[in-house]
C-alpha atoms as a PDB file:
ATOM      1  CA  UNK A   1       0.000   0.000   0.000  1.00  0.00           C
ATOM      2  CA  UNK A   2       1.583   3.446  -1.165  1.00  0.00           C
ATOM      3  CA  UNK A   3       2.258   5.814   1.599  1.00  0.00           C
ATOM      4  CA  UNK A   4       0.202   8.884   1.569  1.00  0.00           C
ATOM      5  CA  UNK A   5       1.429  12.633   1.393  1.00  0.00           C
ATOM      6  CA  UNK A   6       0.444  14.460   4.830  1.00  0.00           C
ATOM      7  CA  UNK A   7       1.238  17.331   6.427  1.00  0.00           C
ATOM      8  CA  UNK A   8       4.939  16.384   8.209  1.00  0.00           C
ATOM      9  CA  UNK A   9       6.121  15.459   4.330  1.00  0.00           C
ATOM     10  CA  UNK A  10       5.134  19.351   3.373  1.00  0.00           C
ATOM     11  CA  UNK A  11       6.761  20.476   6.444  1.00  0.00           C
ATOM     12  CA  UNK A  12      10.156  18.454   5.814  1.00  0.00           C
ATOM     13  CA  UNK A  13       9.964  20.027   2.392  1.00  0.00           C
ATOM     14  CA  UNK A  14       9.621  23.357   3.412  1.00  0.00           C
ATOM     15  CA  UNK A  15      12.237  23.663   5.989  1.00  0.00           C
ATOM     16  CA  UNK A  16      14.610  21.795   3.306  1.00  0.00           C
ATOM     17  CA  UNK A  17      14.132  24.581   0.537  1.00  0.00           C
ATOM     18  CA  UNK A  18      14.289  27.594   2.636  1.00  0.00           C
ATOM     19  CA  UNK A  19      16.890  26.643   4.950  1.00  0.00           C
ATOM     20  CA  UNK A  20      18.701  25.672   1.655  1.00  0.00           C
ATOM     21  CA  UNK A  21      18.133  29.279   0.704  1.00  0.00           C
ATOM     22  CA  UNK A  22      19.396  30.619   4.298  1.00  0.00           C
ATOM     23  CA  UNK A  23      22.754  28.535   4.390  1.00  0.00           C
ATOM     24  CA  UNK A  24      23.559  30.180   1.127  1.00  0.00           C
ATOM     25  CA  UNK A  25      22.453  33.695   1.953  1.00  0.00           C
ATOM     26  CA  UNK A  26      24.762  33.173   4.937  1.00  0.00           C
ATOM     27  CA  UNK A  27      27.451  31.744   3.302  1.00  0.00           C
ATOM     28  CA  UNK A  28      27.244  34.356   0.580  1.00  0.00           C
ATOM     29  CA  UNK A  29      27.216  37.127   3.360  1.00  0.00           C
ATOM     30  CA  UNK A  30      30.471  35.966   4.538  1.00  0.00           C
ATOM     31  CA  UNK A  31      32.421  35.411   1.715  1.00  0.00           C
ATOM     32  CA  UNK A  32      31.373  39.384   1.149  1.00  0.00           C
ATOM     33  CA  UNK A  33      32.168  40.241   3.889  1.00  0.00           C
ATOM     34  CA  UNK A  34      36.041  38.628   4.464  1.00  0.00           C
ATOM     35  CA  UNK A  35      36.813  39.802   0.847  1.00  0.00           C
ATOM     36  CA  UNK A  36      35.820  43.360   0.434  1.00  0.00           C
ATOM     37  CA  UNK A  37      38.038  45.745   1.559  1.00  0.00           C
ATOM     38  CA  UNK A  38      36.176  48.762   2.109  1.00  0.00           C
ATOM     39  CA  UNK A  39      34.398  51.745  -0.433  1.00  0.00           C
ATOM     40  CA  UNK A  40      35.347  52.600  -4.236  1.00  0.00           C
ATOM     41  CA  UNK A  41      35.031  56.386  -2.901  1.00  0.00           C
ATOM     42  CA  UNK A  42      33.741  57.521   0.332  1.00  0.00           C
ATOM     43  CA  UNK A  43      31.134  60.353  -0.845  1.00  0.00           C
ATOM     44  CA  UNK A  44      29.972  59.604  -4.413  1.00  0.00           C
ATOM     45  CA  UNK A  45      28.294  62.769  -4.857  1.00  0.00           C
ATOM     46  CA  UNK A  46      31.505  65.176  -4.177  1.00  0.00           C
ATOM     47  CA  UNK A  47      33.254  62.272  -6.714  1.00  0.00           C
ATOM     48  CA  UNK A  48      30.753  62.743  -9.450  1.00  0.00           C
ATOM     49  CA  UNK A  49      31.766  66.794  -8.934  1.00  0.00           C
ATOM     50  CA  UNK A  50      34.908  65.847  -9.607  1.00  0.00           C
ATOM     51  CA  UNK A  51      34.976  64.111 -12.379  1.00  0.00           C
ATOM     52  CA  UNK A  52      35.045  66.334 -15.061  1.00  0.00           C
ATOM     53  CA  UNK A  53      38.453  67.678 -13.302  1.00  0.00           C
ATOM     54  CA  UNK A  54      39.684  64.495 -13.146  1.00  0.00           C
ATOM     55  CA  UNK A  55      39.174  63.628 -16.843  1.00  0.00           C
ATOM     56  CA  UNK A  56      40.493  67.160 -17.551  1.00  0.00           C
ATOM     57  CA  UNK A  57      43.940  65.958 -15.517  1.00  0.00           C
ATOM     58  CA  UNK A  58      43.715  62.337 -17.580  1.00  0.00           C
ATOM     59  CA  UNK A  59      44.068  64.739 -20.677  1.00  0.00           C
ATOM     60  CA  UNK A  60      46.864  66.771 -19.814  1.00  0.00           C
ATOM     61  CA  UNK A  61      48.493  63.454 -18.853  1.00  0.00           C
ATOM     62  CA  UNK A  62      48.315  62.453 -22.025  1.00  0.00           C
ATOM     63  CA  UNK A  63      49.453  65.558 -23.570  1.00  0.00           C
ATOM     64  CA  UNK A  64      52.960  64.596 -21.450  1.00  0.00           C
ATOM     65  CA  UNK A  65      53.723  61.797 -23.813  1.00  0.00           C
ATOM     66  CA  UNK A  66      55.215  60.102 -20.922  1.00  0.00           C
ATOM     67  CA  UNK A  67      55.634  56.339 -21.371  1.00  0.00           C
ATOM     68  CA  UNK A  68      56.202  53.897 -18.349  1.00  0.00           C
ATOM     69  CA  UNK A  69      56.936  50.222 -18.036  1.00  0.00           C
ATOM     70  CA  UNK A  70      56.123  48.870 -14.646  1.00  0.00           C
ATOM     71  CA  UNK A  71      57.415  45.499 -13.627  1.00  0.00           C
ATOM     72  CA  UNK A  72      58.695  43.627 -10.371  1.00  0.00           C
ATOM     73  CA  UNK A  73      62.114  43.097  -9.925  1.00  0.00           C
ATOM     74  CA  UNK A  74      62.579  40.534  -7.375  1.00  0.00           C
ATOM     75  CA  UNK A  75      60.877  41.722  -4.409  1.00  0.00           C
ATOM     76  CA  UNK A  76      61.304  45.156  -5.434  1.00  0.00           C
ATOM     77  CA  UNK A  77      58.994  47.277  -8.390  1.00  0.00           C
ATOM     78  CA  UNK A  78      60.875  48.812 -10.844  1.00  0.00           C
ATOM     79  CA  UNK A  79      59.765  51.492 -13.500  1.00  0.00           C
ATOM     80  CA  UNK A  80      61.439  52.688 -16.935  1.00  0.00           C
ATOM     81  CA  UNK A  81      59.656  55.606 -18.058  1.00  0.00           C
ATOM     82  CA  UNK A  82      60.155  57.271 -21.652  1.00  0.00           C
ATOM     83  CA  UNK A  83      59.342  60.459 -23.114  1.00  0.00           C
ATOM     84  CA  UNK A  84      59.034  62.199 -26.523  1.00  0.00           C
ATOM     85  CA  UNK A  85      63.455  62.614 -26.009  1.00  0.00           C
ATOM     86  CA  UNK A  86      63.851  59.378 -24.724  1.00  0.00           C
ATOM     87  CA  UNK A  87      64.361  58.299 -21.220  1.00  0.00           C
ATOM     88  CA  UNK A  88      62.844  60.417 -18.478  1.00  0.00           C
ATOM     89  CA  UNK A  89      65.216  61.068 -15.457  1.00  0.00           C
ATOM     90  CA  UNK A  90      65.344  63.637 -12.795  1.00  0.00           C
ATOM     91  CA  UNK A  91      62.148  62.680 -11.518  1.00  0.00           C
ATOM     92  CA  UNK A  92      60.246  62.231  -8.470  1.00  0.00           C
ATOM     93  CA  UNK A  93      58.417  58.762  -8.175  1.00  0.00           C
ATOM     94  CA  UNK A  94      56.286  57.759  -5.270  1.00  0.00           C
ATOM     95  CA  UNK A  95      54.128  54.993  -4.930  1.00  0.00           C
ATOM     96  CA  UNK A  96      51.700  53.068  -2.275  1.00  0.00           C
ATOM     97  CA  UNK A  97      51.111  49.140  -2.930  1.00  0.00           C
ATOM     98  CA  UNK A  98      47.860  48.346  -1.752  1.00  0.00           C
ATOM     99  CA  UNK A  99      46.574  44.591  -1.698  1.00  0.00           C
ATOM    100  CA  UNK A 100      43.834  44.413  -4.141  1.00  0.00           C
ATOM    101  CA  UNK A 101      41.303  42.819  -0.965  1.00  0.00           C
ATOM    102  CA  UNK A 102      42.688  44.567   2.041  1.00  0.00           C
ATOM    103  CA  UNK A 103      44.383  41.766   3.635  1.00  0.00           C
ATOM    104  CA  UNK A 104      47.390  43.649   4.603  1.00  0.00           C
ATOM    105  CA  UNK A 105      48.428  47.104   5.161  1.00  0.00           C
ATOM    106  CA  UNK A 106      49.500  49.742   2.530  1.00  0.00           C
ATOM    107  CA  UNK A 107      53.192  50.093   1.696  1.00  0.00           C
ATOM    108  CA  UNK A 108      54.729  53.428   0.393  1.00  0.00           C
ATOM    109  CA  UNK A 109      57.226  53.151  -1.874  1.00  0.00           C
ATOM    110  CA  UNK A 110      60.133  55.372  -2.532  1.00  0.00           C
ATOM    111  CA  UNK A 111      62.265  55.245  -5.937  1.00  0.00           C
ATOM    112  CA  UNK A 112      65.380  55.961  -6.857  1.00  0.00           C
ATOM    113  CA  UNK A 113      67.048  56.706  -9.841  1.00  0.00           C
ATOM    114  CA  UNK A 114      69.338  53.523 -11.221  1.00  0.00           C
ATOM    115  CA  UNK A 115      69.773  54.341 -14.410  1.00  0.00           C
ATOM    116  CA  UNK A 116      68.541  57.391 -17.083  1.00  0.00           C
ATOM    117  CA  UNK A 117      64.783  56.442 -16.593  1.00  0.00           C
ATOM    118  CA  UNK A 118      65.067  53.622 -14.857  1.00  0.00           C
ATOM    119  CA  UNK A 119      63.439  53.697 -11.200  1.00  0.00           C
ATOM    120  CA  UNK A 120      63.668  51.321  -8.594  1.00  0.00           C
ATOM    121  CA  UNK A 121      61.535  50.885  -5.180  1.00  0.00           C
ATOM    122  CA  UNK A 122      63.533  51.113  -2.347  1.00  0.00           C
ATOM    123  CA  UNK A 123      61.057  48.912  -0.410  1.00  0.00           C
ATOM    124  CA  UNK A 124      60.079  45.426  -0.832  1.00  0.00           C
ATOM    125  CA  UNK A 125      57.096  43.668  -1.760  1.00  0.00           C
ATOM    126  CA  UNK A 126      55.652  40.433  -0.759  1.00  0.00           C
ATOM    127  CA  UNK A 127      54.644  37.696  -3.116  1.00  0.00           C
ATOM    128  CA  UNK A 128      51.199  38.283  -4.332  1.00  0.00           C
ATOM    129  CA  UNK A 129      48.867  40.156  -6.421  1.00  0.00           C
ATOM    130  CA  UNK A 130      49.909  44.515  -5.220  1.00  0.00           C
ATOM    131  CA  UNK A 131      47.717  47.245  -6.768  1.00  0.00           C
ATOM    132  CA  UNK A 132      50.238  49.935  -6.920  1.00  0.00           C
ATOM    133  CA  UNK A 133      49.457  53.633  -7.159  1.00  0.00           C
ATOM    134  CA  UNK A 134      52.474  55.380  -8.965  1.00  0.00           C
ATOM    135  CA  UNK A 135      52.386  59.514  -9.272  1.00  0.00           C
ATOM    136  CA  UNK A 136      55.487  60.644 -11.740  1.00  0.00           C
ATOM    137  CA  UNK A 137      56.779  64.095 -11.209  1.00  0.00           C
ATOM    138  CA  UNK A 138      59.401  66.425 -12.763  1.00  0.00           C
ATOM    139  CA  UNK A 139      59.308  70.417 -12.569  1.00  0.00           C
ATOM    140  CA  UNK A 140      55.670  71.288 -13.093  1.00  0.00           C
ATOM    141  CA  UNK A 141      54.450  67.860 -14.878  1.00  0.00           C
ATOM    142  CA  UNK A 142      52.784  65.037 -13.071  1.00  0.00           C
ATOM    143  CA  UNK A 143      51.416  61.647 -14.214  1.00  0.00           C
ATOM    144  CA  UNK A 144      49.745  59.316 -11.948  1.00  0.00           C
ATOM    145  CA  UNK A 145      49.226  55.406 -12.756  1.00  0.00           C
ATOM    146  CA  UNK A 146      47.880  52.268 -11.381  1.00  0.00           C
ATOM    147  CA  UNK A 147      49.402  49.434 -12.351  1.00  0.00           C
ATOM    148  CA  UNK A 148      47.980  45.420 -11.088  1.00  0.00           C
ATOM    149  CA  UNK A 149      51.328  43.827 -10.260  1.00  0.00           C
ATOM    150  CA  UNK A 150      50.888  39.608  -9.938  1.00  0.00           C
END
C-alpha cells in the first residue's frame, strides 16, 4: 500500500528549501564580507563633482607623452619611463602598494634613480597580487598610474 502525502512530508519540504536558501544567503554574506576591503570612494556625490576635473587631468596626462613600463624586480617594483626625447630622469616617483582585498596594510614606496629612466623601489614587496598607485613628477608635470602587479 503506497504511503500517503500528509502534512509532516510538506513540512520536511519546506524547511529543506528555505533553509537551503538561508545557508547560502549566509554563506554568501560571509564570503562578502572577508573579501571586500572597504568603499570605491567615500562620498559619491563630491566624486561625481569631480569628475570632469579628473578627466580634464587624464588629458593633460596624455598631452605629457610620458611612457612607463612597470614590472617587479625581485621583491622590489621597478619602473622605466620614456618620453618624446627618450628616457625620463630627474624625476620624483612615489608609490603606495595596496593589496587588491585589504588583507594587509599599505606600503609606500620610494624610488630611486638607477639608471637614465630607470626607477627602482627602495622597499620590498611580498609575493602576491599589489595594486600599486604610482604619481610621476618632474618640474611642473605630473602623471599618476595604477598598475595590477601579480
Amino acid at each position: 500500500m503506497p504511503r500517503r502525502f500528509n502534512g509532516w512530508h510538506m513540512t520536511a519540504i519546506l524547511v529543506a528549501f528555505f533553509g537551503v536558501i538561508v545557508v547560502v544567503n549566509l554563506t554568501m554574506a560571509t564570503f562578502a564580507t572577508r573579501s571586500f576591503g572597504g568603499t570605491v570612494v567615500d562620498n559619491s556625490y563630491v566624486a561625481s563633482q569631480r569628475f570632469n576635473d579628473w578627466l580634464e587631468a587624464a588629458r593633460r596626462q596624455d598631452e605629457l607623452g610620458w611612457t612607463e613600463a612597470v614590472q617587479r624586480s625581485g621583491d622590489h617594483v621597478a619602473i622605466t619611463v620614456g618620453g618624446p626625447e627618450g628616457p625620463l630622469g630627474a624625476a620624483t616617483i612615489r608609490g603606495i602598494a595596496t593589496h587588491p582585498v585589504g588583507r594587509s596594510d599599505e606600503i609606500a614606496l620610494n624610488f630611486s634613480e638607477t639608471s637614465e629612466g630607470v626607477y627602482r623601489s627602495a622597499e620590498t614587496l611580498a609575493p602576491g597580487r599589489w595594486l600599486v598607485r604610482i604619481e610621476i613628477v618632474r618640474c611642473d608635470e605630473r602623471k599618476r598610474i595604477l598598475v595590477d602587479l601579480s
